[in-house]
N, C-alpha and C. Protein backbone atom coordinates (compact mmCIF):
# COMPACT_ATOMS: atom_id res chain seq x y z
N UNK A 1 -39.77 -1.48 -0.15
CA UNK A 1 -40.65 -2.23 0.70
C UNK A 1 -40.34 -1.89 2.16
N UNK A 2 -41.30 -1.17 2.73
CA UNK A 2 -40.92 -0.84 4.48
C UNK A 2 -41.09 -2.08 5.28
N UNK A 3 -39.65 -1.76 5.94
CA UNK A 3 -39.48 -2.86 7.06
C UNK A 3 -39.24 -4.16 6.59
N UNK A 4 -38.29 -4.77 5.68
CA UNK A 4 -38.01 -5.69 5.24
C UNK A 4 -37.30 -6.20 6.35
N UNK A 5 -37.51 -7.61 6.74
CA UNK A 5 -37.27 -8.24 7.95
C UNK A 5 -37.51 -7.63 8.96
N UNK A 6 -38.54 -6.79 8.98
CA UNK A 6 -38.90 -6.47 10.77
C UNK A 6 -39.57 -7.11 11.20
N UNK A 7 -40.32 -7.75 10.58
CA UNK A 7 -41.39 -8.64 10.66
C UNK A 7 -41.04 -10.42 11.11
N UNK A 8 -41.20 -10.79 12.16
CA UNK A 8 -40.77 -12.23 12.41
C UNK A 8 -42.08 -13.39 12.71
N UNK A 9 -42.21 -13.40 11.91
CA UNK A 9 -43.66 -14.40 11.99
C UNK A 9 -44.03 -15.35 11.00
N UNK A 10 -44.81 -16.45 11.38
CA UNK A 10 -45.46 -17.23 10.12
C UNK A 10 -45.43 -18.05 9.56
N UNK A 11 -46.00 -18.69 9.04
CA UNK A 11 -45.64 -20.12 8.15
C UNK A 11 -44.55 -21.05 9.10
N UNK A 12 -45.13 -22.16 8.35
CA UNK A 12 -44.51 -23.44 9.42
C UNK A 12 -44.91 -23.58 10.88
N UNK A 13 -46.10 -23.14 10.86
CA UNK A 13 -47.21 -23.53 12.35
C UNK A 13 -47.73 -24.43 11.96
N UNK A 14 -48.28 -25.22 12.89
CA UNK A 14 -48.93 -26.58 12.14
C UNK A 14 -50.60 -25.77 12.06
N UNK A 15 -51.13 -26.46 11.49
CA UNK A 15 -52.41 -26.11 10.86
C UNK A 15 -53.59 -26.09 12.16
N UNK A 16 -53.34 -26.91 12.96
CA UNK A 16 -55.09 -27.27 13.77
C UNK A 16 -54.96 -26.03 14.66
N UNK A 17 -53.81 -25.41 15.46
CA UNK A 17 -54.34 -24.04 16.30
C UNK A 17 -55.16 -24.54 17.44
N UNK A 18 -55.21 -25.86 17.79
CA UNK A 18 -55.77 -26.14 18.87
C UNK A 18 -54.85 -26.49 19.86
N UNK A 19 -53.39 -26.63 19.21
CA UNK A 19 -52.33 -27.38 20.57
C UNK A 19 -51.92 -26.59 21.54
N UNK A 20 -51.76 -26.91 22.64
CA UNK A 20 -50.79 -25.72 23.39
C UNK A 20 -49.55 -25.78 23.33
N UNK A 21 -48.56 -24.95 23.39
CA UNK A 21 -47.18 -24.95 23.99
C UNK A 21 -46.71 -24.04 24.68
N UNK A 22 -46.32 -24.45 25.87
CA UNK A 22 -45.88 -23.26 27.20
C UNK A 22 -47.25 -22.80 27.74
N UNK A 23 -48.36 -23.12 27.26
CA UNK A 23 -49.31 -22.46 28.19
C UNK A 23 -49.86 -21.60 26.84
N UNK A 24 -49.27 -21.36 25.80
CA UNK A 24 -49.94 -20.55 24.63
C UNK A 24 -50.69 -21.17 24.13
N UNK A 25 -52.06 -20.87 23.33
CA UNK A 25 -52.79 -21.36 22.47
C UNK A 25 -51.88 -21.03 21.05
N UNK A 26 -51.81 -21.74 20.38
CA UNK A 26 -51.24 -21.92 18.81
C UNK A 26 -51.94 -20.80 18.06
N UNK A 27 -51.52 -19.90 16.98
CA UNK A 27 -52.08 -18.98 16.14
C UNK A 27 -53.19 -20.15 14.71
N UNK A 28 -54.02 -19.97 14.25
CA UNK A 28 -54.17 -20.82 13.30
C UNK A 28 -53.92 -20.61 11.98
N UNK A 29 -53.78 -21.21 11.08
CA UNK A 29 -52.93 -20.95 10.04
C UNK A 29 -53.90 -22.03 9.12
N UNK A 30 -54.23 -21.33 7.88
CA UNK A 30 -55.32 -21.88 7.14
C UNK A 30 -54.31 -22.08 5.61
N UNK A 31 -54.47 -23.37 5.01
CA UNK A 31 -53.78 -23.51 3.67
C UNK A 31 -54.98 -22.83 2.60
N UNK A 32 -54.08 -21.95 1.98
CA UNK A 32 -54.56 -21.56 0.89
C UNK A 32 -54.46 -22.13 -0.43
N UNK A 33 -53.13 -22.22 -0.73
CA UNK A 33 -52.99 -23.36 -2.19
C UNK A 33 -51.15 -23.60 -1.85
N UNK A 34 -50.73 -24.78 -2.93
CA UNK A 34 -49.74 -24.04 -2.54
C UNK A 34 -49.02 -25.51 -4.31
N UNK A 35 -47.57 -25.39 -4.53
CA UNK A 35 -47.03 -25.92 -5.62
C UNK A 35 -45.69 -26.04 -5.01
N UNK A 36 -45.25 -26.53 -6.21
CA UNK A 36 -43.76 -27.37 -5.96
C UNK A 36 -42.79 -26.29 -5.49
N UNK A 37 -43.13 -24.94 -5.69
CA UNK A 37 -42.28 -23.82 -5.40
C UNK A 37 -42.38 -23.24 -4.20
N UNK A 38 -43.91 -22.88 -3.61
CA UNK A 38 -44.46 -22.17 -2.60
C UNK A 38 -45.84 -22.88 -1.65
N UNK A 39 -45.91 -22.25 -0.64
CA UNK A 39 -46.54 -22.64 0.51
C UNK A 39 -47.70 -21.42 0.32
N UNK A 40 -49.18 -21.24 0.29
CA UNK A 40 -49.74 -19.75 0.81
C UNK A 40 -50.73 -20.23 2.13
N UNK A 41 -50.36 -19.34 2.81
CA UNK A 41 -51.62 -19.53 4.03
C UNK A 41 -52.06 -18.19 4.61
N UNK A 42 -53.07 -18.21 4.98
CA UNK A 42 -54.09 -17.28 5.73
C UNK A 42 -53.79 -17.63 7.16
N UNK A 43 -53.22 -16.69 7.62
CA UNK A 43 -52.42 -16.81 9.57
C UNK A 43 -53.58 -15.93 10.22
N UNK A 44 -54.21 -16.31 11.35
CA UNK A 44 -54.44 -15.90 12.09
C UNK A 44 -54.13 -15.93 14.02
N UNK A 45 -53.94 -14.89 14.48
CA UNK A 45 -53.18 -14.80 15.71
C UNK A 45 -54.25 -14.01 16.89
N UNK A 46 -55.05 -14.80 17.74
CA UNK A 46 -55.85 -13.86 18.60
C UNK A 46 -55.18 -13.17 19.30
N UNK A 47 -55.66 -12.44 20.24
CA UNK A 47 -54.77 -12.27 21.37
C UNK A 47 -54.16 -13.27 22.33
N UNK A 48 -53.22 -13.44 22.70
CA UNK A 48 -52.85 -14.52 23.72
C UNK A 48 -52.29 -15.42 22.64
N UNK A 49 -52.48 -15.70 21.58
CA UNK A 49 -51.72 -16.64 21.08
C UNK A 49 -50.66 -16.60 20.30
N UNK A 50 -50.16 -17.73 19.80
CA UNK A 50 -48.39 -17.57 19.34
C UNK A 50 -47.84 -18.81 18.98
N UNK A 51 -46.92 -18.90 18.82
CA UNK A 51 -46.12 -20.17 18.06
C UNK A 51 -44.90 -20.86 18.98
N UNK A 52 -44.58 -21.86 18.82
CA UNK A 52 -43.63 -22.35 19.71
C UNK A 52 -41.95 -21.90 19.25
N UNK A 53 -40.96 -22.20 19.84
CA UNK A 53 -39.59 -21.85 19.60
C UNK A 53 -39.73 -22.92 18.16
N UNK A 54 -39.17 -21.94 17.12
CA UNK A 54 -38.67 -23.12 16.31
C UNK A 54 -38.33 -22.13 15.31
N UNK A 55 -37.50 -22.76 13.88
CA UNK A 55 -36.40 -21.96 13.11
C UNK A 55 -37.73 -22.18 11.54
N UNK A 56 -37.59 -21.25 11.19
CA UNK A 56 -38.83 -20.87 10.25
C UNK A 56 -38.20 -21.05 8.62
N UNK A 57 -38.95 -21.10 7.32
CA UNK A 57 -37.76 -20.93 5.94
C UNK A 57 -38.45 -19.79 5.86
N UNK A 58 -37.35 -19.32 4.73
CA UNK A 58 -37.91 -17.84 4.00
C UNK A 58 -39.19 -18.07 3.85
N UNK A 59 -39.55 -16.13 4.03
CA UNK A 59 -41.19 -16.20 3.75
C UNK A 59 -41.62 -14.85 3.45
N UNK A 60 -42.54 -14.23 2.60
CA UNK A 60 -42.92 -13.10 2.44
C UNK A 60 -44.14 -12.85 3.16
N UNK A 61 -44.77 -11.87 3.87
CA UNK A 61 -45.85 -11.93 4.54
C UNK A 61 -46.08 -10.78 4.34
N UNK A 62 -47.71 -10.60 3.86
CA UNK A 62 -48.51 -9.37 3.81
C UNK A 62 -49.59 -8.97 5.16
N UNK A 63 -49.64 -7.96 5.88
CA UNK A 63 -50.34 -7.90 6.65
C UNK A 63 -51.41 -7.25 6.14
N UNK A 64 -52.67 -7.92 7.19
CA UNK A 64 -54.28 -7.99 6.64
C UNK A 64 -54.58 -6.79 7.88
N UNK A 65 -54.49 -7.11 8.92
CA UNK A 65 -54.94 -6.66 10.13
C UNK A 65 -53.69 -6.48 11.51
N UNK A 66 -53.40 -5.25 10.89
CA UNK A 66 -51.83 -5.08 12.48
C UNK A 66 -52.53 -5.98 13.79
N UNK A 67 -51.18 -6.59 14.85
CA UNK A 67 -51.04 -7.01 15.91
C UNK A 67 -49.90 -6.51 16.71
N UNK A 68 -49.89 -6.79 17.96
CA UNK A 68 -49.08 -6.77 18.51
C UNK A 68 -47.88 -7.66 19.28
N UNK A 69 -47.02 -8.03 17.83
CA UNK A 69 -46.50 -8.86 18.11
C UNK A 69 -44.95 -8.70 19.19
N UNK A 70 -44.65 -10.13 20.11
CA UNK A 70 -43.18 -9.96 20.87
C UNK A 70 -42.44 -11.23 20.19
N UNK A 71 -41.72 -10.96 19.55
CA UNK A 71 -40.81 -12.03 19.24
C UNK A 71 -40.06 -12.71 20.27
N UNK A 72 -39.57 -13.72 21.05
CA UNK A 72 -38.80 -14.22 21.74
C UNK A 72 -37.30 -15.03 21.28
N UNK A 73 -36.10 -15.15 21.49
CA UNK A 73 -35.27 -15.55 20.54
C UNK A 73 -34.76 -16.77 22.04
N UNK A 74 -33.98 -18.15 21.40
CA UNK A 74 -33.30 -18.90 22.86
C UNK A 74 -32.77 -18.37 23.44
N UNK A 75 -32.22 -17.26 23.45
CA UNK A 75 -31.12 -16.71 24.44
C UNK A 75 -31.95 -16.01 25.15
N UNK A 76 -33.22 -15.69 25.18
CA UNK A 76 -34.34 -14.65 25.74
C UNK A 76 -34.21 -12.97 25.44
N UNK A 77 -33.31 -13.00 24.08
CA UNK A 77 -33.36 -11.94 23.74
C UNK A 77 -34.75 -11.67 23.19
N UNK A 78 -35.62 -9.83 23.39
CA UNK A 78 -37.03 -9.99 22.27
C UNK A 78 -36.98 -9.08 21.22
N UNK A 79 -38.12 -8.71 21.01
CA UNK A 79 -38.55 -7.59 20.07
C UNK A 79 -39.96 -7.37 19.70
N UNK A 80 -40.26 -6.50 18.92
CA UNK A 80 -41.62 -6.21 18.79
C UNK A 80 -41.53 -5.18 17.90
N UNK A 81 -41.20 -5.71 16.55
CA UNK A 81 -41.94 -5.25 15.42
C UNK A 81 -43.03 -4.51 15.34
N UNK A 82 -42.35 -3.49 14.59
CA UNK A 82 -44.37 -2.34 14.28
C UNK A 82 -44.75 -3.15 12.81
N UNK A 83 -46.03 -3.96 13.36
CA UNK A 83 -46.64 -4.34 12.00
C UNK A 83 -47.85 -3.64 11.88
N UNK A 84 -47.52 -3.42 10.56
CA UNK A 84 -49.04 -2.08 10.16
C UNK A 84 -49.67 -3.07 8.73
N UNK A 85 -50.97 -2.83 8.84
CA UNK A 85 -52.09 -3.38 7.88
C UNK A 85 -51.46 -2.78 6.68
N UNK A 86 -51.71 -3.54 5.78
CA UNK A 86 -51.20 -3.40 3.98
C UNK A 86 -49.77 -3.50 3.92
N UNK A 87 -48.78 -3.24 5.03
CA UNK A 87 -47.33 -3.88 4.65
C UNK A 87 -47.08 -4.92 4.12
N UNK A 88 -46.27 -5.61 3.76
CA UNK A 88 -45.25 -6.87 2.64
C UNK A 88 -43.79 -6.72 3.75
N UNK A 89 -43.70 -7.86 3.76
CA UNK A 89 -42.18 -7.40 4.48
C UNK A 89 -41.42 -9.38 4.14
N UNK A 90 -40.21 -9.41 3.85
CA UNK A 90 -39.37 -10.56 3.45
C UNK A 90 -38.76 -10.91 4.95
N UNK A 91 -39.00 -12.13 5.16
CA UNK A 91 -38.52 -12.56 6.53
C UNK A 91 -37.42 -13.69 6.06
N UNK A 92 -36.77 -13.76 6.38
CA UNK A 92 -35.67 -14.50 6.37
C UNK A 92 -34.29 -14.50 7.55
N UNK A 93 -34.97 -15.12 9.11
CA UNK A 93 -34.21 -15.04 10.08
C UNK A 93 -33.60 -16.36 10.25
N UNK A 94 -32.47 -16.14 10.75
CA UNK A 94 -31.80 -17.83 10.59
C UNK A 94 -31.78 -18.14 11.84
N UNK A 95 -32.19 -17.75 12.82
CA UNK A 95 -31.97 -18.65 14.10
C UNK A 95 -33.79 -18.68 14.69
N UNK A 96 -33.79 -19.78 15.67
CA UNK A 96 -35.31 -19.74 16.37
C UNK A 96 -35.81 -19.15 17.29
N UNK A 97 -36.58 -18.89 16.92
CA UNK A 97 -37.93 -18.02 17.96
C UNK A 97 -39.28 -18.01 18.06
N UNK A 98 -39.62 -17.73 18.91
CA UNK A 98 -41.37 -17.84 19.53
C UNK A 98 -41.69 -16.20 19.53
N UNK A 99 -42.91 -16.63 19.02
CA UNK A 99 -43.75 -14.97 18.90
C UNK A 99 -44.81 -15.49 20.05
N UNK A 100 -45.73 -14.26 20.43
CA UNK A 100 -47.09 -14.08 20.91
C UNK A 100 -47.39 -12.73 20.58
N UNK A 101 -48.67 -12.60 20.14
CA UNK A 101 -49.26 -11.86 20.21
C UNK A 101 -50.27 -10.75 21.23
N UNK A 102 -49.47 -10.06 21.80
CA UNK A 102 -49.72 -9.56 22.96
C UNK A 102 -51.19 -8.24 23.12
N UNK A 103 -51.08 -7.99 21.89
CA UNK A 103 -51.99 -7.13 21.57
C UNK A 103 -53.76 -7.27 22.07
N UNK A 104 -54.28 -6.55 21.81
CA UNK A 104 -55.72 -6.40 22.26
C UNK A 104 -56.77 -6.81 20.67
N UNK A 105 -55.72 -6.84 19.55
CA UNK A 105 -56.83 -7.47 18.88
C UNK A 105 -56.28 -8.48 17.81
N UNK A 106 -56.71 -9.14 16.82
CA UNK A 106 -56.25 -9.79 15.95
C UNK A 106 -55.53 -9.62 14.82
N UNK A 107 -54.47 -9.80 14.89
CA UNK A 107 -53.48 -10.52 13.67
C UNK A 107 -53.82 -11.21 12.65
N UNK A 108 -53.64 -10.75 11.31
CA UNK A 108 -53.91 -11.62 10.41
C UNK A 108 -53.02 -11.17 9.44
N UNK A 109 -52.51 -12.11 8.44
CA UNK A 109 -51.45 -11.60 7.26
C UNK A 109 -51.92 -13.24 6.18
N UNK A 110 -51.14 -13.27 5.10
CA UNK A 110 -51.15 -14.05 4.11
C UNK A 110 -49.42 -14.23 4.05
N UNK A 111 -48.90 -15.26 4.49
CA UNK A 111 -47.86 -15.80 4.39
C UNK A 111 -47.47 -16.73 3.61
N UNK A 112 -46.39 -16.71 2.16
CA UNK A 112 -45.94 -17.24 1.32
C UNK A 112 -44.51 -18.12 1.99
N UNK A 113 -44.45 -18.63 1.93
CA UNK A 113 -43.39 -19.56 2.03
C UNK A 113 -42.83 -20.02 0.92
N UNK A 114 -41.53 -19.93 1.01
CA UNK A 114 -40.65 -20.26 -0.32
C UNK A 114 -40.09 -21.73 0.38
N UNK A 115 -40.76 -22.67 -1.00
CA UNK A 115 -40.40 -24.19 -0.53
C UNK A 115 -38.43 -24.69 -0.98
């Protein structure tokens, strides 16, 4: 599987995508189904938008449509993952961070969350 944990994004955004934080518009994040085991949602990320600082659970995420994502970490360390359309990549980072999507077009993946 290419790029297992390069990928830092997803699941555990709240659902409406209308709040701000820091001045970002929220990515929106659509429930797909989900059971006593797993979470599935349909993420979407325009440009300009992103998620607030916060510590995420494991999650597998398939990308629909590459973005250009910057990860931000508390210490203001970043990064910026190459996410490419049809990848799978296992995220499992233990400390918190804020993404935005800096890119010129839309982000989209299917993010599983392991409950």
């Amino acid at each position: 599987m290419a790029g297992v944990c390069a990928l830092a994004l997803i699941s555990a955004l709240p659902a409406a995508g209308e709040e701000k934080t820091a001045g970002i518009k929220e990515c929106v994040n659509k429930e797909v189904g989900q059971n006593e085991k797993v979470l599935v949602q349909d993420v979407t990320c325009a440009p300009g938008e992103g998620s607030p600082m916060m510590s995420r659970p494991m999650r597998i995420v398939h990308v629909i449509a590459a973005g250009k994502i910057k990860r931000t970490y508390a210490d203001g360390t970043t990064e910026e993952p190459a996410l490419k359309a049809g990848d799978t990549y296992i995220l499992d980072i233990q400390k918190p961070y804020s993404f935005v999507n800096e890119g010129k077009t839309t982000f989209r993946a299917v993010a599983v969350t392991v409950k």
